[in-house]
N, C-alpha and C. Protein backbone atom coordinates (compact mmCIF):
# COMPACT_ATOMS: atom_id res chain seq x y z
N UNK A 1 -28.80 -24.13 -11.50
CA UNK A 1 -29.22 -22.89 -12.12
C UNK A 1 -27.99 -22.00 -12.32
N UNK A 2 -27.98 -21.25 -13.24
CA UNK A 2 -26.93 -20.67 -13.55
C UNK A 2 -26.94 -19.21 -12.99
N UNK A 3 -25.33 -18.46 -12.48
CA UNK A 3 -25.11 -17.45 -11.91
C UNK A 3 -24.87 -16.40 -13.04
N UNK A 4 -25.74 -15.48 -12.56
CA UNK A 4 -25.70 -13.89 -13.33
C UNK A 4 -25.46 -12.33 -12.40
N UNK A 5 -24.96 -11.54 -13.14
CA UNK A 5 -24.55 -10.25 -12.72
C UNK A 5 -25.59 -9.56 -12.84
N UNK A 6 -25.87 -8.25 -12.14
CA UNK A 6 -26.81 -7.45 -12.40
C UNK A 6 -26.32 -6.33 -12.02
N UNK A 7 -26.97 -4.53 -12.48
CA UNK A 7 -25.95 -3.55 -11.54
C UNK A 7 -26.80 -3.79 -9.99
N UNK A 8 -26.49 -3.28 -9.03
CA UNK A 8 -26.47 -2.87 -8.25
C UNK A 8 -28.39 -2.26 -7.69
N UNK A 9 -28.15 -1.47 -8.78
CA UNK A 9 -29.75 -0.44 -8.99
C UNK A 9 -30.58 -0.73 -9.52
N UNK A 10 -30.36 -2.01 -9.96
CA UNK A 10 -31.60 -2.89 -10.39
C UNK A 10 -32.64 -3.28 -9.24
N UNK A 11 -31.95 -3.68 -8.39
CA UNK A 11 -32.30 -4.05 -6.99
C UNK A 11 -33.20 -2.80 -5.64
N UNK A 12 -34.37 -3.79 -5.28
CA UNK A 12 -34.73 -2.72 -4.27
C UNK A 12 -33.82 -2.44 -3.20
N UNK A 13 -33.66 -1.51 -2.35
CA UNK A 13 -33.20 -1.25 -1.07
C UNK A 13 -33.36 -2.45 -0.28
N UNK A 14 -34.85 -2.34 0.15
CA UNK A 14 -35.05 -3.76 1.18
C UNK A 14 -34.60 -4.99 0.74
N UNK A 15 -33.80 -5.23 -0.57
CA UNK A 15 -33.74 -6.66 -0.51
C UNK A 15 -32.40 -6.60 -0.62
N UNK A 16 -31.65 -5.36 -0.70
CA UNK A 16 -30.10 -5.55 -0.53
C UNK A 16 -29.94 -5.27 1.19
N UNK A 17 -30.60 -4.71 1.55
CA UNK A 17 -30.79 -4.24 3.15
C UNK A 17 -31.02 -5.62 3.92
N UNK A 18 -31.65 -6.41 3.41
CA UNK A 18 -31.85 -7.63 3.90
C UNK A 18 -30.90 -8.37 3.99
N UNK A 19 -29.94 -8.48 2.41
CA UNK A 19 -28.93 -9.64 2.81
C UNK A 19 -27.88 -8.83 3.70
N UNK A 20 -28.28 -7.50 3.83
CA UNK A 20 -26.93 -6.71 4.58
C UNK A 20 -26.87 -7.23 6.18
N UNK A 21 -27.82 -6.98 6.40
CA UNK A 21 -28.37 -7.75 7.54
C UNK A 21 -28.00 -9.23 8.26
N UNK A 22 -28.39 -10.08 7.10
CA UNK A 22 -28.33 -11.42 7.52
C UNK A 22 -26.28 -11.57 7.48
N UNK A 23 -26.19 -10.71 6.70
CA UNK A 23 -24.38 -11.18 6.46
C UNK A 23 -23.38 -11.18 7.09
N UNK A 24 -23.45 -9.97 7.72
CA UNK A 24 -22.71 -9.08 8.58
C UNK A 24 -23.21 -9.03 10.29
N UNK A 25 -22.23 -9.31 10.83
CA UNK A 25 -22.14 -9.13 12.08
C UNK A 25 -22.75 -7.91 12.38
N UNK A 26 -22.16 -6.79 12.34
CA UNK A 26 -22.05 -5.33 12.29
C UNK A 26 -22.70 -4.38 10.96
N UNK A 27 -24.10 -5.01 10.66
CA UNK A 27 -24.37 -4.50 9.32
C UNK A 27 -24.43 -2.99 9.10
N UNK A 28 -24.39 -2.56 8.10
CA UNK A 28 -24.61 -1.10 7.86
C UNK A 28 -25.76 -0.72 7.96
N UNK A 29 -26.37 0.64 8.45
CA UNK A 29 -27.86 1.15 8.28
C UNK A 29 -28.20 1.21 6.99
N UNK A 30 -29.71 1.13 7.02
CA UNK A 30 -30.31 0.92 5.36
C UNK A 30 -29.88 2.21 4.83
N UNK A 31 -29.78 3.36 5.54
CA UNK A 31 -29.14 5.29 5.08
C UNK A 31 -27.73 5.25 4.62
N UNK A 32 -26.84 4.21 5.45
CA UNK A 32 -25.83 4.24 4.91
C UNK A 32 -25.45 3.00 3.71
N UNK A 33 -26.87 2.18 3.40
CA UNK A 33 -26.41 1.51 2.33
C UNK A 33 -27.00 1.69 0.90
N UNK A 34 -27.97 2.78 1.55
CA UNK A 34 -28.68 3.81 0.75
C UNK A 34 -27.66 4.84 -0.07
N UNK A 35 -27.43 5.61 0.32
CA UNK A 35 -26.22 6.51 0.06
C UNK A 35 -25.28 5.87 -0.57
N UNK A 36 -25.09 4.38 -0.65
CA UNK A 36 -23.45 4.01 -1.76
C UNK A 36 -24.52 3.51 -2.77
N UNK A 37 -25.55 3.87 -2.95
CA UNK A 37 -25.97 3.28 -4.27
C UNK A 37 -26.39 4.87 -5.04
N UNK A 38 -25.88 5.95 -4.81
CA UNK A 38 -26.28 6.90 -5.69
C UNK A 38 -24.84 7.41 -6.35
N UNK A 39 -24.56 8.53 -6.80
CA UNK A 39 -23.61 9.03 -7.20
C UNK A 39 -22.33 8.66 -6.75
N UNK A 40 -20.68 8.27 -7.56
CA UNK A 40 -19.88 8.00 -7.39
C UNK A 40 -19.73 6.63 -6.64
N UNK A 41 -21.21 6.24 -6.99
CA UNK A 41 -20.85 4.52 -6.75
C UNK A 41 -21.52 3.96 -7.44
N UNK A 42 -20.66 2.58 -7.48
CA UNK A 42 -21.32 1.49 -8.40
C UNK A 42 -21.13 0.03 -7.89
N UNK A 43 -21.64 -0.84 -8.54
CA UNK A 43 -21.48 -2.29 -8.13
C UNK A 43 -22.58 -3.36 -8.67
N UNK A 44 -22.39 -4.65 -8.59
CA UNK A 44 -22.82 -5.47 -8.85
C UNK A 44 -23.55 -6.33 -8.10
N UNK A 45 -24.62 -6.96 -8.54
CA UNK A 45 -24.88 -8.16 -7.40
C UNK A 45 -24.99 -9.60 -8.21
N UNK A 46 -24.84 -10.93 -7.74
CA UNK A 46 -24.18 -12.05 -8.20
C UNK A 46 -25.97 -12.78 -7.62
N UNK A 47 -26.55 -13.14 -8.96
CA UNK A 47 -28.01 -13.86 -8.27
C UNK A 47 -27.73 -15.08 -8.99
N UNK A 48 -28.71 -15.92 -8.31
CA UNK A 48 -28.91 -17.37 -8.72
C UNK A 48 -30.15 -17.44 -9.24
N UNK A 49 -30.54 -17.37 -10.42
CA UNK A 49 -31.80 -16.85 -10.81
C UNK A 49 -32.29 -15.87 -10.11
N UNK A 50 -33.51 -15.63 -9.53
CA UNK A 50 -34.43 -14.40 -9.07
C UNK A 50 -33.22 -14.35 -7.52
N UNK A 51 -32.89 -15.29 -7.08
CA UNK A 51 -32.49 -15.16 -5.61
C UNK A 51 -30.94 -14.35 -5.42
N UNK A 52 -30.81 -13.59 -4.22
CA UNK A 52 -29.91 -12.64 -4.61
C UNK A 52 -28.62 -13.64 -3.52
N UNK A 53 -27.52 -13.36 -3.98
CA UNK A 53 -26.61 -14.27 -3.62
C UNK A 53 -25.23 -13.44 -2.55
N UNK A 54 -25.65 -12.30 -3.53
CA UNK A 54 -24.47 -11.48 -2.70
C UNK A 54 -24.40 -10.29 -3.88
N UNK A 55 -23.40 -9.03 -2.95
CA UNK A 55 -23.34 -7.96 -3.84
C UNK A 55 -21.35 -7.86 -3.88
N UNK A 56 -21.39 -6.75 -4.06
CA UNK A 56 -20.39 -5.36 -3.85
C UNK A 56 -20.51 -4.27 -4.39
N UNK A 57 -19.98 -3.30 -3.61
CA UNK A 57 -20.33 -1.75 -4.28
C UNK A 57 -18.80 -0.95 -4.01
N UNK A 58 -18.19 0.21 -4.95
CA UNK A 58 -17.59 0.56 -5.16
C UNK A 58 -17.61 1.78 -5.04
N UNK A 59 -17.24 2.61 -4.58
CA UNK A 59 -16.67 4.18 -4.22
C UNK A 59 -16.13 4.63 -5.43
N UNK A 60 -16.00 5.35 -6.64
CA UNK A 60 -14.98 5.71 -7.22
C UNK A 60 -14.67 7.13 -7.49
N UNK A 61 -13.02 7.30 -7.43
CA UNK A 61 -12.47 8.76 -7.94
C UNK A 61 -11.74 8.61 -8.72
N UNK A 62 -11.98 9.02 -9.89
CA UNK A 62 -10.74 9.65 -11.15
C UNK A 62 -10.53 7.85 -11.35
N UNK A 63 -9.52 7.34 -10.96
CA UNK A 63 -8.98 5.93 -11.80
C UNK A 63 -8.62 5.26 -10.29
N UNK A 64 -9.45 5.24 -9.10
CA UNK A 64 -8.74 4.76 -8.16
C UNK A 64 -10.34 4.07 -7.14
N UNK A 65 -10.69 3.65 -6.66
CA UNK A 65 -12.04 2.74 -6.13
C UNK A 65 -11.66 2.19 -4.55
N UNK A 66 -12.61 2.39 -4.09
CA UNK A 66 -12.57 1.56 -2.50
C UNK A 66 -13.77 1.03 -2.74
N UNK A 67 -13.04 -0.14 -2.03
CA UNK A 67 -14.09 -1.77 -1.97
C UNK A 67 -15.18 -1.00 -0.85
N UNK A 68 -16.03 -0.89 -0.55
CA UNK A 68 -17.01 -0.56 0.47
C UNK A 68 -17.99 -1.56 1.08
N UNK A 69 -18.13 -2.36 0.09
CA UNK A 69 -18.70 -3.53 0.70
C UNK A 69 -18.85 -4.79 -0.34
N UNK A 70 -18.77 -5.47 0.60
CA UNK A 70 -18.88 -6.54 -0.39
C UNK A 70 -19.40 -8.09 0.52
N UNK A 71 -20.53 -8.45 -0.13
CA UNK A 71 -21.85 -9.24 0.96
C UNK A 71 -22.12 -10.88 -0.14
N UNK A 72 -21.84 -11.36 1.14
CA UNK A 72 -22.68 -12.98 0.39
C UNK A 72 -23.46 -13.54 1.18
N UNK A 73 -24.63 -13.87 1.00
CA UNK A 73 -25.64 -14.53 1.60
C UNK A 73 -24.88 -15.57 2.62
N UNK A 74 -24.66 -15.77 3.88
CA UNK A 74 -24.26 -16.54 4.91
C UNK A 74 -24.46 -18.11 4.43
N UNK A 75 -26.28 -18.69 4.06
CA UNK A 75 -26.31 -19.97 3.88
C UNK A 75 -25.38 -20.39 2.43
N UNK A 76 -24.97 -19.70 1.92
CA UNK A 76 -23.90 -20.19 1.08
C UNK A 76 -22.76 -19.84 0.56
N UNK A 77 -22.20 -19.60 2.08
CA UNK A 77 -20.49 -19.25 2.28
C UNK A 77 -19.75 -20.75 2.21
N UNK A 78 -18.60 -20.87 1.81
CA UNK A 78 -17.89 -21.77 1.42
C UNK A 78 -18.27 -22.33 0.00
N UNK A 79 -18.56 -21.51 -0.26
CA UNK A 79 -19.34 -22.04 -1.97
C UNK A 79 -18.06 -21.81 -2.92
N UNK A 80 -17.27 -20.90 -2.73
CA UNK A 80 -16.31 -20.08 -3.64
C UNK A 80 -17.12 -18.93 -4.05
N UNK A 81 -17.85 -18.57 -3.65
CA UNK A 81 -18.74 -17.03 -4.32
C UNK A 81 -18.47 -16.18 -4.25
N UNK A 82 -17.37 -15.75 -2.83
CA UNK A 82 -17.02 -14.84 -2.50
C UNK A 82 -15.54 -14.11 -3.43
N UNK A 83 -14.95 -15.50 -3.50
CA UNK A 83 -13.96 -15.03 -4.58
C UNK A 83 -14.69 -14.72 -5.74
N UNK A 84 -15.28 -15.30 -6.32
CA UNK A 84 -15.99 -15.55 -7.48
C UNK A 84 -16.41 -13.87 -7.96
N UNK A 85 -16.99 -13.05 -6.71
CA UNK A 85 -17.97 -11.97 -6.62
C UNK A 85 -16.30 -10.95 -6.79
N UNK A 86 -15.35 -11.12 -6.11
CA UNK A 86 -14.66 -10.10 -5.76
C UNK A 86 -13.54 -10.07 -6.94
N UNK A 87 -13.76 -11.76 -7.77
CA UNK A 87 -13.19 -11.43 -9.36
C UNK A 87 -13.47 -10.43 -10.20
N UNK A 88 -15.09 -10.85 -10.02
CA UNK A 88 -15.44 -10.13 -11.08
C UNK A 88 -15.53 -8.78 -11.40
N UNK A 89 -15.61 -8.33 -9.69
CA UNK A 89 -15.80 -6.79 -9.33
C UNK A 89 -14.14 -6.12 -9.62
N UNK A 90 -12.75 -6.79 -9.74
CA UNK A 90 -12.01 -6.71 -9.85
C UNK A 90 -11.47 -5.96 -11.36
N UNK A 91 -11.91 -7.37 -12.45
CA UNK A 91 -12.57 -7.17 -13.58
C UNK A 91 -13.48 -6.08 -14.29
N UNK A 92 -14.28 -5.66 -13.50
CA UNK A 92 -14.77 -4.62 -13.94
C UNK A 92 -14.25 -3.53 -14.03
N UNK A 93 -13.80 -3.54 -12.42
CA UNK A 93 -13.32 -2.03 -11.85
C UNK A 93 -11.80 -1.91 -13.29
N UNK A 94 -11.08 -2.98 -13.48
CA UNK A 94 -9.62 -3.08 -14.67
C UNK A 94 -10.59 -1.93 -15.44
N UNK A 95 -11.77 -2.76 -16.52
CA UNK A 95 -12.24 -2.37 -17.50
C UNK A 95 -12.80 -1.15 -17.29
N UNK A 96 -12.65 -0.16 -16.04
CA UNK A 96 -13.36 1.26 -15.93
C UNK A 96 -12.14 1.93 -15.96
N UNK A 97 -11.35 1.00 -16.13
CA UNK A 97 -9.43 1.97 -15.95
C UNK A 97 -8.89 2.27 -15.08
N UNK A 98 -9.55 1.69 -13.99
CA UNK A 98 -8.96 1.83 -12.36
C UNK A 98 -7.66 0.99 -12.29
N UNK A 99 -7.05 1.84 -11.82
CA UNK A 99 -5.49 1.92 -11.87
C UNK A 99 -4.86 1.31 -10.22
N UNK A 100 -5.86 1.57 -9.44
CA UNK A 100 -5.27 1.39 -7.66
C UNK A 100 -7.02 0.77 -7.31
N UNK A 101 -6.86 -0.10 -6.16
CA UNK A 101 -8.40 -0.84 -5.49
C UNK A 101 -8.05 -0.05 -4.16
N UNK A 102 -8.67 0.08 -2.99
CA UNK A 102 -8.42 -0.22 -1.81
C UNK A 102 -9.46 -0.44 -1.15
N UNK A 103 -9.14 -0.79 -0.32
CA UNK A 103 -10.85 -1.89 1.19
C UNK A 103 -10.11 -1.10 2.57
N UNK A 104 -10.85 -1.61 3.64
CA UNK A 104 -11.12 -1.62 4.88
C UNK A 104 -11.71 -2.98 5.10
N UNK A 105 -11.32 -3.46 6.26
CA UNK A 105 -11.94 -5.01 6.72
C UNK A 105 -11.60 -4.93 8.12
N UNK A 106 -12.46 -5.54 9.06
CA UNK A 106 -11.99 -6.18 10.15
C UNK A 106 -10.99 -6.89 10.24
N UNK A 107 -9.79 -6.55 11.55
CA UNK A 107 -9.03 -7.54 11.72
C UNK A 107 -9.53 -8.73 12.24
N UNK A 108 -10.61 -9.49 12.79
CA UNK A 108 -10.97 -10.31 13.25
C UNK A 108 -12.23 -11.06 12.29
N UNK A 109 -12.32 -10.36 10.77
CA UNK A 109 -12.57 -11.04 9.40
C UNK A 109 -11.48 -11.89 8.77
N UNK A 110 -11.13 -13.07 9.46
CA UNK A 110 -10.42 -13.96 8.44
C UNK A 110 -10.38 -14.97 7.43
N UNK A 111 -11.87 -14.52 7.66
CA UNK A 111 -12.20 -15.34 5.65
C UNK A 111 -12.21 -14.20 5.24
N UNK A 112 -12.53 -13.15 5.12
CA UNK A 112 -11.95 -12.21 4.28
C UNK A 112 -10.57 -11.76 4.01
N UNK A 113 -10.08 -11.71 4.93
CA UNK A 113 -8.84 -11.39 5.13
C UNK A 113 -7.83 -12.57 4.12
N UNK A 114 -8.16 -14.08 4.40
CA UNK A 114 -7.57 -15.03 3.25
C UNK A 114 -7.79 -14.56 2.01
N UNK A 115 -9.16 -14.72 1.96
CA UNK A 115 -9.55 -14.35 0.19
C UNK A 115 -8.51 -13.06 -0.34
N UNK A 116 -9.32 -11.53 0.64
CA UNK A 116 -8.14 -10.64 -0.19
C UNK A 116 -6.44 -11.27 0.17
N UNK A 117 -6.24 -11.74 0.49
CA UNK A 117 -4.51 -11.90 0.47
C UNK A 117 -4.15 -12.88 -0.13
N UNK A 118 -5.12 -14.01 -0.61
CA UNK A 118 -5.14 -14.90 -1.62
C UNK A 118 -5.42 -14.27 -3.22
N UNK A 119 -6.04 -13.15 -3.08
CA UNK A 119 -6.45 -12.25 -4.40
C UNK A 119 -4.85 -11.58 -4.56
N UNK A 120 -3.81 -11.15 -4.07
CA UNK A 120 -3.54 -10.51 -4.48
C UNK A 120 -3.31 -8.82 -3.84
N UNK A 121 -4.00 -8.53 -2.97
CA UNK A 121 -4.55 -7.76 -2.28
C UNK A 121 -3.16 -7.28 -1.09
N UNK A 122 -2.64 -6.30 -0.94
CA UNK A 122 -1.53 -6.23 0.48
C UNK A 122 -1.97 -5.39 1.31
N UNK A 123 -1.39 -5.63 2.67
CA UNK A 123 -2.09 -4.46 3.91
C UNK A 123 -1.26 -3.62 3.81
N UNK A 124 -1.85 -2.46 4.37
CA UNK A 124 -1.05 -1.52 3.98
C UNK A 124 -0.75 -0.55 5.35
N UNK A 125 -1.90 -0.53 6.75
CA UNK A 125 -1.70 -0.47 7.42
C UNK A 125 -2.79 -0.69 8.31
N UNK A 126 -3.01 -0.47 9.69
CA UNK A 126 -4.02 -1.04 10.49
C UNK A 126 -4.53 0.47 10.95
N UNK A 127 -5.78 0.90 11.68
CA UNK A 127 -5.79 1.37 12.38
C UNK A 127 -6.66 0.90 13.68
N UNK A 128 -6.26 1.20 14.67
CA UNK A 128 -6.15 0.39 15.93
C UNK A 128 -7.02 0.75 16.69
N UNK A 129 -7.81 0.21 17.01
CA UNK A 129 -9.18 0.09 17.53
C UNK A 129 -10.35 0.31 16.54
N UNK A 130 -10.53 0.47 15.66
CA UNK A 130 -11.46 1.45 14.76
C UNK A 130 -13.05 1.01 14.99
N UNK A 131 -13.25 -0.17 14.68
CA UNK A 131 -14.69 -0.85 15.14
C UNK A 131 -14.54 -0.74 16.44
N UNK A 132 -16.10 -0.73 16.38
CA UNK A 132 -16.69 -1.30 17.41
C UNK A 132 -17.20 -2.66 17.55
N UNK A 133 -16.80 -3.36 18.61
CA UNK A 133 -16.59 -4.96 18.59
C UNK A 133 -17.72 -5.23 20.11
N UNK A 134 -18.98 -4.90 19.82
CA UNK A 134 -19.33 -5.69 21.76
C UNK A 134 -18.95 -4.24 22.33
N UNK A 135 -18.61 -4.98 23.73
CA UNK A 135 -18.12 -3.31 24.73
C UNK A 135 -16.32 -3.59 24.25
N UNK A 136 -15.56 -4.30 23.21
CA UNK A 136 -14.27 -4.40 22.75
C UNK A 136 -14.31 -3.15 21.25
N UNK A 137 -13.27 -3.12 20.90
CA UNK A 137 -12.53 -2.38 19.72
C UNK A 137 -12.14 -3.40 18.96
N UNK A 138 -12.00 -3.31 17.31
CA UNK A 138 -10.94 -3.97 16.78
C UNK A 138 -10.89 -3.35 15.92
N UNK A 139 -9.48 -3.87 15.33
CA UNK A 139 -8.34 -2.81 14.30
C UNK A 139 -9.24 -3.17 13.15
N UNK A 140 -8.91 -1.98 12.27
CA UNK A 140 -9.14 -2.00 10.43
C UNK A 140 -8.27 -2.54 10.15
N UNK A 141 -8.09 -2.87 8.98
CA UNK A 141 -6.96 -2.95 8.36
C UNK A 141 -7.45 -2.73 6.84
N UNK A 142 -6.13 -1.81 6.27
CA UNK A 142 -6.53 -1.28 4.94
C UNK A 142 -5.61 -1.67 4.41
N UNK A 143 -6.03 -2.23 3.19
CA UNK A 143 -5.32 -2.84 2.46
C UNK A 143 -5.57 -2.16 0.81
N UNK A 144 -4.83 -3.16 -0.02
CA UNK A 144 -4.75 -2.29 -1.41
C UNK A 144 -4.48 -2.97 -2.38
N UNK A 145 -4.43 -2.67 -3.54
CA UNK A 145 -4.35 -3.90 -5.03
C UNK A 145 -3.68 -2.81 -6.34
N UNK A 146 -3.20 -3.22 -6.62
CA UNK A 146 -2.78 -2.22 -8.24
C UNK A 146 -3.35 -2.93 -9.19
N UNK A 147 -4.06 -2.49 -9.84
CA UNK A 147 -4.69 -2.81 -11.12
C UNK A 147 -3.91 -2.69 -12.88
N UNK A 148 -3.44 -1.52 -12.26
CA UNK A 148 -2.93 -1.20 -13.95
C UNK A 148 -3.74 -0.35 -14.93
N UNK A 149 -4.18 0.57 -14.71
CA UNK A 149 -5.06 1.23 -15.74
C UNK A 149 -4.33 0.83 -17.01
C-alpha cells in the first residue's frame, strides 16, 4: 500500500496521543501534544493508508523552526520511515523559507541521534542533566541544520 502525507489537523488528538504513547519512552501529555497542534505550529503525519505511521510537528518563528517532535509507530522502526518522515518535514520546512531547523533529543536516543547526524544535522551543545531518566538525569542535546531560505 502506498505512503501518504497529511497535515497534522486532520487527525484526532486520541489517535496522535496514542502513537505518542506507544513511541516514546517518556511520552508527552495529551495538553502538551495538544498545544503544538494550534497556533505557530505545524506538521505532518506519514500514513499507510487509513493507518497512522508516524508524525512530526514544528514550532515556527519568522524563517527559523524547532523539530518538537517527531514519532514513528515502534512496530515499524527499521523500516527507513524515520528518515523518510524527517526528509520530508525538512522539505517542507525549505519550501516555507526556513532558513535555520533546530531539535532537542535525548542523549541516550541513538537512533535518533544517527539519523539526525546522518541528515546533516550538527550538535550544537548539550545540556546536562535535562530529562528525567528513572530516579537518573540525562543530557539534551541540541542540535541544528541550515536550510537556506
Amino acid at each position: 500500500m502506498a505512503l501518504s502525507y497529511q497535515p497534522t489537523g486532520s487527525h484526532r488528538l486520541s489517535e496522535l496521543f496514542s502513537l505518542e504513547l506507544r513511541a516514546h519512552p517518556y511520552p508527552w501529555s495529551e495538553k502538551t501534544l495538544s498545544s503544538c497542534l494550534g497556533d505557530g505550529y505545524w506538521g505532518e503525519s506519514l500514513q499507510e493508508g487509513e493507518r497512522l505511521l508516524g508524525f512530526y510537528l514544528f514550532q515556527q518563528v519568522l524563517d527559523e523552526v524547532t523539530l518538537v517532535n517527531i514519532c514513528i509507530d515502534p512496530n515499524r522502526r527499521g523500516q527507513g520511515l524515520g528518515r523518510l518522515l524527517l526528509e520530508r518535514a525538512m522539505t517542507k520546512a525549505a519550501q516555507r523559507g526556513v532558513a535555520q531547523a533546530f531539535l532537542e533529543v535525548r542523549a541516550g536516543n541513538l537512533a535518533a541521534l544517527g539519523l539526525y547526524r546522518a541528515s546533516g544535522w550538527q550538535e550544537d551543545c548539550r545540556r546536562k542533566g535535562y530529562y528525567p531518566a528513572g530516579e537518573q538525569r540525562e543530557d539534551a542535546v541540541l542540535m541544528s541544520i541550515a536550510l537556506g531560505a
